[in-house]
N, C-alpha and C. Protein backbone atom coordinates (compact mmCIF):
# COMPACT_ATOMS: atom_id res chain seq x y z
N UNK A 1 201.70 304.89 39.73
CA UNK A 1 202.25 304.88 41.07
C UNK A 1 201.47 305.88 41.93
N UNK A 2 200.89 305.50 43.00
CA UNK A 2 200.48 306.30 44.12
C UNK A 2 201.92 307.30 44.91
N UNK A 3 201.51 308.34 44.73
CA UNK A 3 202.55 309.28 45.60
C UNK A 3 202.38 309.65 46.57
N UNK A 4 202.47 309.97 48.01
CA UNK A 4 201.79 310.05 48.85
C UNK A 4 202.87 311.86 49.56
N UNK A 5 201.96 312.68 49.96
CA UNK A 5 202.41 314.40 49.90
C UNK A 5 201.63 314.55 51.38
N UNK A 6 203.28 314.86 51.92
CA UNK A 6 203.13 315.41 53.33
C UNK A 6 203.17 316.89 53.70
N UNK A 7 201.77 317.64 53.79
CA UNK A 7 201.66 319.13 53.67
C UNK A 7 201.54 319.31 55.13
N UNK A 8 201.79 320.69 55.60
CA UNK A 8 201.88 321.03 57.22
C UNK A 8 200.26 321.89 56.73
N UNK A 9 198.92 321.62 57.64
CA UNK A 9 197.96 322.52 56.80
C UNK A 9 198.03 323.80 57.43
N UNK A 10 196.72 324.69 56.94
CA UNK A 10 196.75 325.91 57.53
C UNK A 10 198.01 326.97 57.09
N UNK A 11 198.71 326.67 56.16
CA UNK A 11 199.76 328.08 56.20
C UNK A 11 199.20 328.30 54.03
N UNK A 12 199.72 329.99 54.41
CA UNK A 12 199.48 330.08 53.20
C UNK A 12 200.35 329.06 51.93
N UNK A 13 201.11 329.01 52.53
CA UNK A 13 202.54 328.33 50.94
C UNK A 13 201.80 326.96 51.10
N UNK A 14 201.39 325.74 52.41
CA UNK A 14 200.91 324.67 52.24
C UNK A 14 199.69 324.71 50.87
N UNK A 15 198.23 325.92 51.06
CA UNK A 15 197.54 326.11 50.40
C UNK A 15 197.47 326.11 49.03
N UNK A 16 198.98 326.94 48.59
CA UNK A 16 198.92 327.22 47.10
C UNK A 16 200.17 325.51 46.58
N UNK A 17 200.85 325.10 47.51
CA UNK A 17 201.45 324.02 47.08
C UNK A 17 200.65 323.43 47.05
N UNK A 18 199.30 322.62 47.67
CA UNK A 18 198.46 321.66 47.44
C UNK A 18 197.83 321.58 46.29
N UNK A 19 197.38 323.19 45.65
CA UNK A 19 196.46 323.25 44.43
C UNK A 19 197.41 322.81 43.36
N UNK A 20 198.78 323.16 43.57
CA UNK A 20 199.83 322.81 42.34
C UNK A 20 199.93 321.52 42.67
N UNK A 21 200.42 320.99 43.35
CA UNK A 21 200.89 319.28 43.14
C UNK A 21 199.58 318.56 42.85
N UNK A 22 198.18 318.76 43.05
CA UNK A 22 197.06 318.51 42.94
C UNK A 22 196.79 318.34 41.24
N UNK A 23 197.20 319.67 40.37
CA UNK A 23 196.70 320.16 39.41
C UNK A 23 197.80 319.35 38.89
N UNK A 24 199.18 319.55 38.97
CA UNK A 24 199.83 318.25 38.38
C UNK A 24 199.76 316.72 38.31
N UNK A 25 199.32 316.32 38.94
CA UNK A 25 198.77 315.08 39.13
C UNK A 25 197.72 314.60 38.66
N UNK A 26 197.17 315.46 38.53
CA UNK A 26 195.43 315.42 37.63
C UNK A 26 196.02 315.55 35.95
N UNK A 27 196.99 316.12 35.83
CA UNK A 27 197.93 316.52 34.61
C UNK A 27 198.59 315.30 33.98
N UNK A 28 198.91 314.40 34.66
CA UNK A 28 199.87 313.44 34.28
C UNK A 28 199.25 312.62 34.63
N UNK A 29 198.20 312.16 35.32
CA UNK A 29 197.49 310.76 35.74
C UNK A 29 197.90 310.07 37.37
N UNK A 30 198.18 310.76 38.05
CA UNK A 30 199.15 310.61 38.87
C UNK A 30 197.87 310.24 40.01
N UNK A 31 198.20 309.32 41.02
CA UNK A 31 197.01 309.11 42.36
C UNK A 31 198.13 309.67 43.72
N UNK A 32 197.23 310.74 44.02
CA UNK A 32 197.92 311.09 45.41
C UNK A 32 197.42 310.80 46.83
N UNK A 33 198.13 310.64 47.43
CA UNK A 33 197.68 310.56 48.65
C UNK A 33 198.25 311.74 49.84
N UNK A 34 196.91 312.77 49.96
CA UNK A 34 196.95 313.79 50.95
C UNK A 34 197.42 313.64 52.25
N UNK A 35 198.58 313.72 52.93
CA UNK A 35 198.52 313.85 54.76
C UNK A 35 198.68 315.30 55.13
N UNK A 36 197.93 315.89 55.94
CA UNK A 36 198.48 317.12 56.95
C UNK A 36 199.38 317.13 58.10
N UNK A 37 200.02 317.24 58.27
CA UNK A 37 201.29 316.77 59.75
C UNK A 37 201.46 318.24 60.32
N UNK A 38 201.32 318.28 61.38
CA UNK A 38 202.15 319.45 61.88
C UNK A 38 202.16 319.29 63.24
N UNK A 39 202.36 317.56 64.16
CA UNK A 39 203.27 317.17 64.92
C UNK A 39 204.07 316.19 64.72
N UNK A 40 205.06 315.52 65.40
CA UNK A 40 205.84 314.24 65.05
C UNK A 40 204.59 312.97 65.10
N UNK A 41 203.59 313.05 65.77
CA UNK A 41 203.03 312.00 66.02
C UNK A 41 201.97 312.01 64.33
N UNK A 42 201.43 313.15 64.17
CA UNK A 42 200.90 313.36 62.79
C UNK A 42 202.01 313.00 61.62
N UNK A 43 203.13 312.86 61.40
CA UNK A 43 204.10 312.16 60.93
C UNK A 43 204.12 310.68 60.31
N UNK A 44 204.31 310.14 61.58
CA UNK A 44 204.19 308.66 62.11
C UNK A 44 203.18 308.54 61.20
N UNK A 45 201.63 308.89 61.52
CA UNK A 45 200.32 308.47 61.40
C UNK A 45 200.70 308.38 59.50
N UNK A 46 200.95 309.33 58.96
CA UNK A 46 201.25 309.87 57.83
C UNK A 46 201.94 308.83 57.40
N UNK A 47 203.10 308.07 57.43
CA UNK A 47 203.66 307.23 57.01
C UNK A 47 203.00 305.94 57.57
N UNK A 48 202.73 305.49 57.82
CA UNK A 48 201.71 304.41 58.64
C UNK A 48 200.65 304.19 57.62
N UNK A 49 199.89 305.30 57.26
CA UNK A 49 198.98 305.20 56.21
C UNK A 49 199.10 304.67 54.86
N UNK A 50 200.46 305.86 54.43
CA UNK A 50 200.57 305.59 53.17
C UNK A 50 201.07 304.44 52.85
N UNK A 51 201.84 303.84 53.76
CA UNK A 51 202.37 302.28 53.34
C UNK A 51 201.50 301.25 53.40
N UNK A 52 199.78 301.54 54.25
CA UNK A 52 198.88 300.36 53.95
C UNK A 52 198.64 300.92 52.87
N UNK A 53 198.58 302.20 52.45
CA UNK A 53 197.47 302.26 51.15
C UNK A 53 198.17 302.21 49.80
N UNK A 54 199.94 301.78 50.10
CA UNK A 54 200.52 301.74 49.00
C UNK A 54 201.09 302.54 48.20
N UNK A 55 201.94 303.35 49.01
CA UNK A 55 202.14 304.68 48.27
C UNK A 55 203.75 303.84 48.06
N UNK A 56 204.10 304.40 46.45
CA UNK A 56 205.45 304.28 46.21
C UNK A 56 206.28 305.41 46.30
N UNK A 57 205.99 306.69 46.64
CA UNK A 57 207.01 307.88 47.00
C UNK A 57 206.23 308.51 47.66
N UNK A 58 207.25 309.69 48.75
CA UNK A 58 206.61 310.40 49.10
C UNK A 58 207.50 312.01 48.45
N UNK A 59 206.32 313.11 48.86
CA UNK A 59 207.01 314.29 48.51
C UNK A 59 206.62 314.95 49.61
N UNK A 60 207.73 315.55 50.62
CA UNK A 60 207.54 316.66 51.39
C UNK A 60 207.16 317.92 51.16
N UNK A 61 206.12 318.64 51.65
CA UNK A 61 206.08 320.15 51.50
C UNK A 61 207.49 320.73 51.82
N UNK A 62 207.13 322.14 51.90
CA UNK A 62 207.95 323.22 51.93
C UNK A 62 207.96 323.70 53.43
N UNK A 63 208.22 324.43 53.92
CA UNK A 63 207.68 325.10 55.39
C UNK A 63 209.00 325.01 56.37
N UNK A 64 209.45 325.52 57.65
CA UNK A 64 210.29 325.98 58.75
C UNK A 64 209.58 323.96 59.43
N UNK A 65 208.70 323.92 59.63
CA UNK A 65 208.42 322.56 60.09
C UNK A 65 209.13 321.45 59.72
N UNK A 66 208.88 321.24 58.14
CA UNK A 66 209.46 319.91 57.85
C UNK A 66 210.70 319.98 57.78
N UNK A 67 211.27 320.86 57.47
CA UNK A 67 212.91 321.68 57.58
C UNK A 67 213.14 321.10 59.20
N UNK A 68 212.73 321.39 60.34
CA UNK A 68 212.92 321.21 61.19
C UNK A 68 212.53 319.50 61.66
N UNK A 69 212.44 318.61 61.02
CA UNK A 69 211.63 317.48 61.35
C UNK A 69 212.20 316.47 60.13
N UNK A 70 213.00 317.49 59.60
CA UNK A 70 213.85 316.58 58.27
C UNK A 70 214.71 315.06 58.53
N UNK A 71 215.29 315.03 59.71
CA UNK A 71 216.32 313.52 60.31
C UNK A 71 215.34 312.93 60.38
N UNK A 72 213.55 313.10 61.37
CA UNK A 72 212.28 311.95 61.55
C UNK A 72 211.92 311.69 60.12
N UNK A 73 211.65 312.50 59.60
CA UNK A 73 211.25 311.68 57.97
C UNK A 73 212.03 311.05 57.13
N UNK A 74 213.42 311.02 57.80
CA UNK A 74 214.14 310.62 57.07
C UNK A 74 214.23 309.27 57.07
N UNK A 75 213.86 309.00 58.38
CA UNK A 75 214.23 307.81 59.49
C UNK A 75 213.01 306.84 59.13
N UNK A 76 211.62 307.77 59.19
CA UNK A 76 210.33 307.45 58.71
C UNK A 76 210.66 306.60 57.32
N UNK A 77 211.40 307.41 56.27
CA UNK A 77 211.18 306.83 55.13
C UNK A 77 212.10 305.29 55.09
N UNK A 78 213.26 305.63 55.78
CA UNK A 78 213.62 304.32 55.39
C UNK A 78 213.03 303.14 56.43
N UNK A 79 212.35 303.72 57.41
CA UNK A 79 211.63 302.43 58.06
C UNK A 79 210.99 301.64 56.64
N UNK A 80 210.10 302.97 56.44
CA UNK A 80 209.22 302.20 55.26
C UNK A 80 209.11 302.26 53.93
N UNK A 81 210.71 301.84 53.54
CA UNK A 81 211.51 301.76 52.08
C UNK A 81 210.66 302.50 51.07
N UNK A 82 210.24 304.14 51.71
CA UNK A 82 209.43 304.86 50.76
C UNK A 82 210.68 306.28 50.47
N UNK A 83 210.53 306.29 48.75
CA UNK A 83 211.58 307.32 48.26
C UNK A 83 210.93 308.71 49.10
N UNK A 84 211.85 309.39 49.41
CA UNK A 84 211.21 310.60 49.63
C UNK A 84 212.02 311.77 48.97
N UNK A 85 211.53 312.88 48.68
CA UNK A 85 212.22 313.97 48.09
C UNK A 85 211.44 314.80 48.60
N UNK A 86 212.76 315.77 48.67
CA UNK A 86 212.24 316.93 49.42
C UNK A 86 212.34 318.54 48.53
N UNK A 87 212.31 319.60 49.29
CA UNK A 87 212.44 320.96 48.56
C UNK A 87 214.14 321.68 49.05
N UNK A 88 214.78 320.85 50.36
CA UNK A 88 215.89 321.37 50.60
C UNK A 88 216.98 320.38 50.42
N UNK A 89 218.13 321.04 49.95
CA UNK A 89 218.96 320.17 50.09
C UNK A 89 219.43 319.60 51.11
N UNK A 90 219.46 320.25 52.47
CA UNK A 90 219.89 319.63 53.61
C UNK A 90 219.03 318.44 53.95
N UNK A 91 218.19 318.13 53.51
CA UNK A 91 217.32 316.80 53.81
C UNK A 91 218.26 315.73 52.88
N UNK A 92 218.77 315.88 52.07
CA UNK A 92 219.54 314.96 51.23
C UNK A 92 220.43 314.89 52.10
N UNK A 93 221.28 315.66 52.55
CA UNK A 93 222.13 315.31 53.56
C UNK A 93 221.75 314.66 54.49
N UNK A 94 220.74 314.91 55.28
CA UNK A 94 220.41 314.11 56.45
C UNK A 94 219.95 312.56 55.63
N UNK A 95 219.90 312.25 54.70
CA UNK A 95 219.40 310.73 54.41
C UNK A 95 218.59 311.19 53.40
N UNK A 96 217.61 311.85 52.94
CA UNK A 96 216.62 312.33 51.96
C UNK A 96 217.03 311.48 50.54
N UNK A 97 216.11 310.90 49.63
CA UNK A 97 216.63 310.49 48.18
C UNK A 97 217.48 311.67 47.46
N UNK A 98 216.11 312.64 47.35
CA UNK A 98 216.88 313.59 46.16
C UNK A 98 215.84 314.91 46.58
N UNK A 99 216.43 316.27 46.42
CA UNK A 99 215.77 317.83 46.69
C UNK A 99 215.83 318.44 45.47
N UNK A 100 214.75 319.01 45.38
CA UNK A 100 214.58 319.70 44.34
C UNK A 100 214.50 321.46 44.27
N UNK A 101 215.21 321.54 45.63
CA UNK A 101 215.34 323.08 45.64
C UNK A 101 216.91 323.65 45.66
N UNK A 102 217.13 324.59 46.46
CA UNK A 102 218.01 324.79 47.23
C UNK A 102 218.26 324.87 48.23
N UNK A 103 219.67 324.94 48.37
CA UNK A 103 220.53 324.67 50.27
C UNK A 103 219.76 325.79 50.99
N UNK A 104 219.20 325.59 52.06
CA UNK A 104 218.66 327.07 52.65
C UNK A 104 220.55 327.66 53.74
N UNK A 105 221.06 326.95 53.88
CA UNK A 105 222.81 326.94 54.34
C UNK A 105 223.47 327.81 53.52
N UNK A 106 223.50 327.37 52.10
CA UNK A 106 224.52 328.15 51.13
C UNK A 106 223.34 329.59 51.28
N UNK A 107 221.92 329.53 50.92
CA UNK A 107 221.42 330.96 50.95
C UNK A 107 221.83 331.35 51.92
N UNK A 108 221.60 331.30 53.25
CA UNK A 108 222.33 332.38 54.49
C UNK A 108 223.35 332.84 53.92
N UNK A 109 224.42 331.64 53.63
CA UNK A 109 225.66 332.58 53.85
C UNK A 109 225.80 333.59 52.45
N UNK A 110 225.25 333.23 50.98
CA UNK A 110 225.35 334.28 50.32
C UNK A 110 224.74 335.78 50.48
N UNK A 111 223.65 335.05 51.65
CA UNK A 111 223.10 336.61 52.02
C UNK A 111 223.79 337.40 53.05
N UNK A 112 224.70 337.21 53.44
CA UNK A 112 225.40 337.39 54.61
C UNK A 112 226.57 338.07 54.21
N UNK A 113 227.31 337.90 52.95
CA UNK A 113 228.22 337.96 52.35
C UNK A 113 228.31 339.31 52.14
N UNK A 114 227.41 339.55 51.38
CA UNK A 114 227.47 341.14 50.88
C UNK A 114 227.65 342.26 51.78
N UNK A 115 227.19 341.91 53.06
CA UNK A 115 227.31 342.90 54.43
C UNK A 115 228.89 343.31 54.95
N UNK A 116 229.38 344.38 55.42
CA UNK A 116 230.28 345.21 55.68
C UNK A 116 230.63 344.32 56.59
């Protein structure tokens, strides 16, 4: 299965996530397909692609961007009946398949908690 990995470029965490999902994939046999996005219209283009070139999932980076842009990809994916998974849980909420991190919601408030 072609996977197709939507990175925001230029930030350090995009950098070291690319070499890992890269090095895994080379690990397991896996064909990826690279997009950089870091507007809505770079998005679009991003999903547009991967569905001529056949991608059967996608995986979102990490970053304040896609966090913020989480409902368009959501919307993106089911235009184009591509699984997507993300790193937050609130993307599952908004429509997302499945997250493989944590709530950045529940972190606030446990960090919040401990304060007087």
């Amino acid at each position: 299965m072609t996977i197709a990995v939507l990175v925001k470029p230029n930030t350090p965490e995009t950098e070291a996530e690319r070499r890992d999902v890269l090095a895994a994939a080379q690990a397991t046999g896996q064909q990826l397909l690279l997009f950089d996005a870091s507007t809505e219209p770079e998005i679009a283009t991003a999903f547009k692609s991967a569905a001529q070139r056949g991608a059967g999932a996608l995986l979102v980076g990490s970053g304040p961007f896609f966090n913020s842009q989480r409902e368009y990809i959501v919307s993106r994916a089911a235009r184009y009946a591509l699984p997507a998974m993300f790193n937050i849980a609130e993307a599952v909420a908004a429509g997302g398949l499945i997250s493989y991190g944590t709530s950045l919601t529940d972190a606030y408030r446990q960090a919040g908690s401990g304060l007087p």
